[in-house]
Protein backbone atom coordinates (compact mmCIF):
# COMPACT_ATOMS: atom_id res chain seq x y z
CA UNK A 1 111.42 86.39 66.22
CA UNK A 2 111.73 83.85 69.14
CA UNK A 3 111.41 85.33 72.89
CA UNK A 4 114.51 85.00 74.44
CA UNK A 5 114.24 82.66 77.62
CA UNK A 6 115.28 84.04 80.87
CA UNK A 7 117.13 82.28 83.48
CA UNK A 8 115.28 81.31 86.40
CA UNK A 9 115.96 83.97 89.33
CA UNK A 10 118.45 83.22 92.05
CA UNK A 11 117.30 80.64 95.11
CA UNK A 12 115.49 81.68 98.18
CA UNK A 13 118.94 81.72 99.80
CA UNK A 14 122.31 82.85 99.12
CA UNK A 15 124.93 80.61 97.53
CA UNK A 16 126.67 80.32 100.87
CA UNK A 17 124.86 79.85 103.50
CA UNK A 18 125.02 75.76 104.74
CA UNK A 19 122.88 73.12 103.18
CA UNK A 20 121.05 71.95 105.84
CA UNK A 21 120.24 75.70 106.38
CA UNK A 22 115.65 75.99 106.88
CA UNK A 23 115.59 79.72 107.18
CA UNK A 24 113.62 81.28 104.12
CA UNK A 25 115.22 84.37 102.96
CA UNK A 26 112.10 86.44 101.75
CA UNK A 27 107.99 86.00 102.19
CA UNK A 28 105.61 86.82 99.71
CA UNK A 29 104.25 90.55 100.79
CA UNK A 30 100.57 89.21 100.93
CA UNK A 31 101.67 86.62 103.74
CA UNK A 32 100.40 87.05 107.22
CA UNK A 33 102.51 85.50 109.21
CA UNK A 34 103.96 85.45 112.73
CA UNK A 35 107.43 84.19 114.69
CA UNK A 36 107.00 81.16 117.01
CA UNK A 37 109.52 78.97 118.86
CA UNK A 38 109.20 75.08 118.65
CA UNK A 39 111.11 72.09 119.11
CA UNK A 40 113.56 71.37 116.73
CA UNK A 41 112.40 68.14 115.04
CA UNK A 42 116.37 67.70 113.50
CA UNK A 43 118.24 68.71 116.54
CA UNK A 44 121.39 66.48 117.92
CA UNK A 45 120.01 67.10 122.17
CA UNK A 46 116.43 66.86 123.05
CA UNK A 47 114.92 70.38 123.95
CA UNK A 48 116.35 72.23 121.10
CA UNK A 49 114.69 74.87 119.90
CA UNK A 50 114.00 76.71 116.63
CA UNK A 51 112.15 79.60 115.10
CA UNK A 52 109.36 78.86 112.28
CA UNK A 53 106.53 81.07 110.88
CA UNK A 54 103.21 80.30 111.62
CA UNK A 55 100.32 81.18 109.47
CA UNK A 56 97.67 83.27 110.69
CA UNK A 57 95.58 83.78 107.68
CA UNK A 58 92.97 81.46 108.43
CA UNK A 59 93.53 80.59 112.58
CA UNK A 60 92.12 83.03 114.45
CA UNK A 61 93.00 81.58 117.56
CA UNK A 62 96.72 81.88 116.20
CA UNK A 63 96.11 85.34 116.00
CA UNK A 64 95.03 86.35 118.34
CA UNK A 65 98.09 84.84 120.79
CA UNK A 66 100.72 86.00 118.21
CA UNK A 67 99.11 89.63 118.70
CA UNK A 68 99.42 89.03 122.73
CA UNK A 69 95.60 89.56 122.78
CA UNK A 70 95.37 85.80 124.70
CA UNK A 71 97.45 84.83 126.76
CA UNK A 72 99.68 80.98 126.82
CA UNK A 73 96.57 79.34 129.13
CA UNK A 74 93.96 80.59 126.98
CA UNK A 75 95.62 79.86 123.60
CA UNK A 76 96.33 76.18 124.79
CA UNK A 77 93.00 75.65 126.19
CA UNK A 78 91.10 76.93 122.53
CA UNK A 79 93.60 74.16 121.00
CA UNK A 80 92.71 71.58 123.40
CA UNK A 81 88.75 72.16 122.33
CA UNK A 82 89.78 72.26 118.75
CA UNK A 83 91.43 68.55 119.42
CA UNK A 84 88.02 67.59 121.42
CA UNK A 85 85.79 68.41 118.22
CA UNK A 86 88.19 66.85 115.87
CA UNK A 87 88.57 63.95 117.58
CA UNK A 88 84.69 63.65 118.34
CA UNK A 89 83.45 64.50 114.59
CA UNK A 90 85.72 61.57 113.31
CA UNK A 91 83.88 58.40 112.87
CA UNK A 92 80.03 57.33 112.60
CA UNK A 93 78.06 60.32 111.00
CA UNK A 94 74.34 60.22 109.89
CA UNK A 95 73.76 58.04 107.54
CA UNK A 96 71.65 60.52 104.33
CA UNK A 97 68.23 58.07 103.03
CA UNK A 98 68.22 60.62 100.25
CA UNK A 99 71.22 59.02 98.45
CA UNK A 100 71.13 55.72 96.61
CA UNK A 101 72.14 53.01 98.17
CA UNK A 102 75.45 51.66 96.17
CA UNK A 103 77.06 47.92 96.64
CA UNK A 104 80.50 47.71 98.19
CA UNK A 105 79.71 50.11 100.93
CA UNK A 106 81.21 50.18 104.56
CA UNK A 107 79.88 49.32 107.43
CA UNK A 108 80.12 52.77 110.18
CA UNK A 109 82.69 52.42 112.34
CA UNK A 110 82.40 52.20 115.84
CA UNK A 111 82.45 55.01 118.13
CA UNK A 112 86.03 54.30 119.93
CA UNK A 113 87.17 55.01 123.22
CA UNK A 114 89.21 58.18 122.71
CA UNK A 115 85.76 59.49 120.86
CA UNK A 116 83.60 58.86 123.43
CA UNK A 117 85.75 60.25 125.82
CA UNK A 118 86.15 63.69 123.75
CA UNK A 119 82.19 64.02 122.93
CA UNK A 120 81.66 63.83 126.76
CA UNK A 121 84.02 66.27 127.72
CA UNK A 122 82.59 68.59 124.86
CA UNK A 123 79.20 68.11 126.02
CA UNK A 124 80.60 68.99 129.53
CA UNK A 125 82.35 71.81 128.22
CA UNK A 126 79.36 73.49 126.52
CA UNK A 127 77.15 73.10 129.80
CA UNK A 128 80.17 74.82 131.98
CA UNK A 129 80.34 77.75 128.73
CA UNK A 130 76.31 77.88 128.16
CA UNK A 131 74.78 78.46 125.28
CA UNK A 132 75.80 82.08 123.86
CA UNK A 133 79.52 81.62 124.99
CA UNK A 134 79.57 78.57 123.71
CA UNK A 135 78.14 79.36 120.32
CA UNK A 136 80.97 81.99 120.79
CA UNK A 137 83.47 79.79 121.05
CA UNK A 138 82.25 77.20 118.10
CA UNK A 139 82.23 79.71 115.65
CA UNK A 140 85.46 81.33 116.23
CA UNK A 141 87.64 77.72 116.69
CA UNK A 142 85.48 75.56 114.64
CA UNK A 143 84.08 77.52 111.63
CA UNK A 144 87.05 79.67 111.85
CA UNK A 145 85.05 83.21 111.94
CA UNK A 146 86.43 86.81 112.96
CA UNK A 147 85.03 88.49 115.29
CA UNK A 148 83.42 91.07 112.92
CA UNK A 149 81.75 88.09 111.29
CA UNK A 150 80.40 86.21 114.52
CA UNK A 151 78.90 89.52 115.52
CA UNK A 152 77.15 90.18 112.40
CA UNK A 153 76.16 86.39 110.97
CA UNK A 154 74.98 84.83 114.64
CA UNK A 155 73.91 87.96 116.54
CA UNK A 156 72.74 90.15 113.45
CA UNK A 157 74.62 92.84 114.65
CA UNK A 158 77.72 95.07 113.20
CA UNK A 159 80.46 97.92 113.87
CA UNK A 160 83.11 97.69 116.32
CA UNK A 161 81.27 97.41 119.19
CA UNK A 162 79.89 94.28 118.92
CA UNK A 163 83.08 92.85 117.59
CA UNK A 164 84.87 94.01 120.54
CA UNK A 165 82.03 93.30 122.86
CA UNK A 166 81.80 89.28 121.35
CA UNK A 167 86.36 89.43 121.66
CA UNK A 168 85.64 90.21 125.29
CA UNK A 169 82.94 87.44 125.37
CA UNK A 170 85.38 84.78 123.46
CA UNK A 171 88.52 85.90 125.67
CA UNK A 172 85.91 84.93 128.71
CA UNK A 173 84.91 81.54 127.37
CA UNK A 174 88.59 80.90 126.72
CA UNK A 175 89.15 81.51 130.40
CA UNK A 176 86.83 79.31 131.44
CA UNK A 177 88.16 76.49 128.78
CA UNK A 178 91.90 77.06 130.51
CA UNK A 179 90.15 75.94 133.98
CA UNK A 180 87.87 73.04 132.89
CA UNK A 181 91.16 71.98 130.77
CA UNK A 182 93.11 72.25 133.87
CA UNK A 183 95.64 74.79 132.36
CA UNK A 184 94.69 77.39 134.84
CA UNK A 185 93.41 77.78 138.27
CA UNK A 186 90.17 79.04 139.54
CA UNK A 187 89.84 82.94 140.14
């Protein structure tokens, strides 16, 4: 006896809400997500804006700002570093001697301008942060680690504590980010 095929369920939204409607209906229960406004990339006027989810499972610095544990200053100056790095690790890496050498490879490119210009101010950066609030800070908006697992895999230490002691730490560093970004001024 054949299985009887189902129809497919009913859309994401109902049958009359507008076409050009964006607004998702339901999330999947296992989605951590939070409510931000941006600018409406569709709208007729400039400045429009609109609501979107943001994910949050694996941005910690997202986060933390959607659960009002940073503040705007902070959470702009931890993106601003994440551009730095990103902008810095593009382009001429170490070359490995291990591999063998294959015909028809490129040449490096050149370190550019903008590159230059974001290693320096990330070398700047981790003088002004020093060297445990900047490992800090690597860890949590580079390698994308929780708190929990900064305190235990770089400090070798574990339990709430040191998780809230190395949030206080990262909150700090972030503060200092906001004023060598020029997004806030000196205390």
């Amino acid at each position: 006896m054949k299985a009887k095929r189902r129809k497919p369920s009913a859309p994401f939204a109902p049958a009359s809400v507008a076409v050009h409607g964006r607004r998702a209906a339901r999330m999947r229960l296992q989605a951590d997500t939070a409510e931000i406004e941006v600018d409406d990339p569709h709208a007729a006027r400039a400045g429009e804006k609109i609501t979107v989810l943001r994910q949050l499972r694996s941005d910690p610095l997202a986060r933390l700002h959607s659960h009002r544990q940073i503040d705007e200053a902070q959470y702009r100056a931890g993106r601003a570093f994440q551009r730095d790095w990103e902008v810095a690790e593009r382009g001429v890496h170490a070359i490995d001697l291990t591999r063998e050498r294959v015909d028809g490879g490129q040449t490096p490119e050149p370190l550019s301008e903008r590159q230059a210009r974001a290693r320096k101010r990330l070398i700047e950066r981790e003088r002004v942060l020093g060297r445990t609030m900047h490992r800090v800070i690597h860890a949590v908006l580079v390698d994308g680690l929780s708190m929990e697992l900064l305190a235990q895999r770089l400090f070798n230490r574990e339990g709430e504590v040191a998780a809230k002691y190395y949030g206080r730490l990262f909150r700090d560093a972030l503060d200092v980010l906001a004023v060598e970004y020029g997004l806030a001024g000196r205390a």
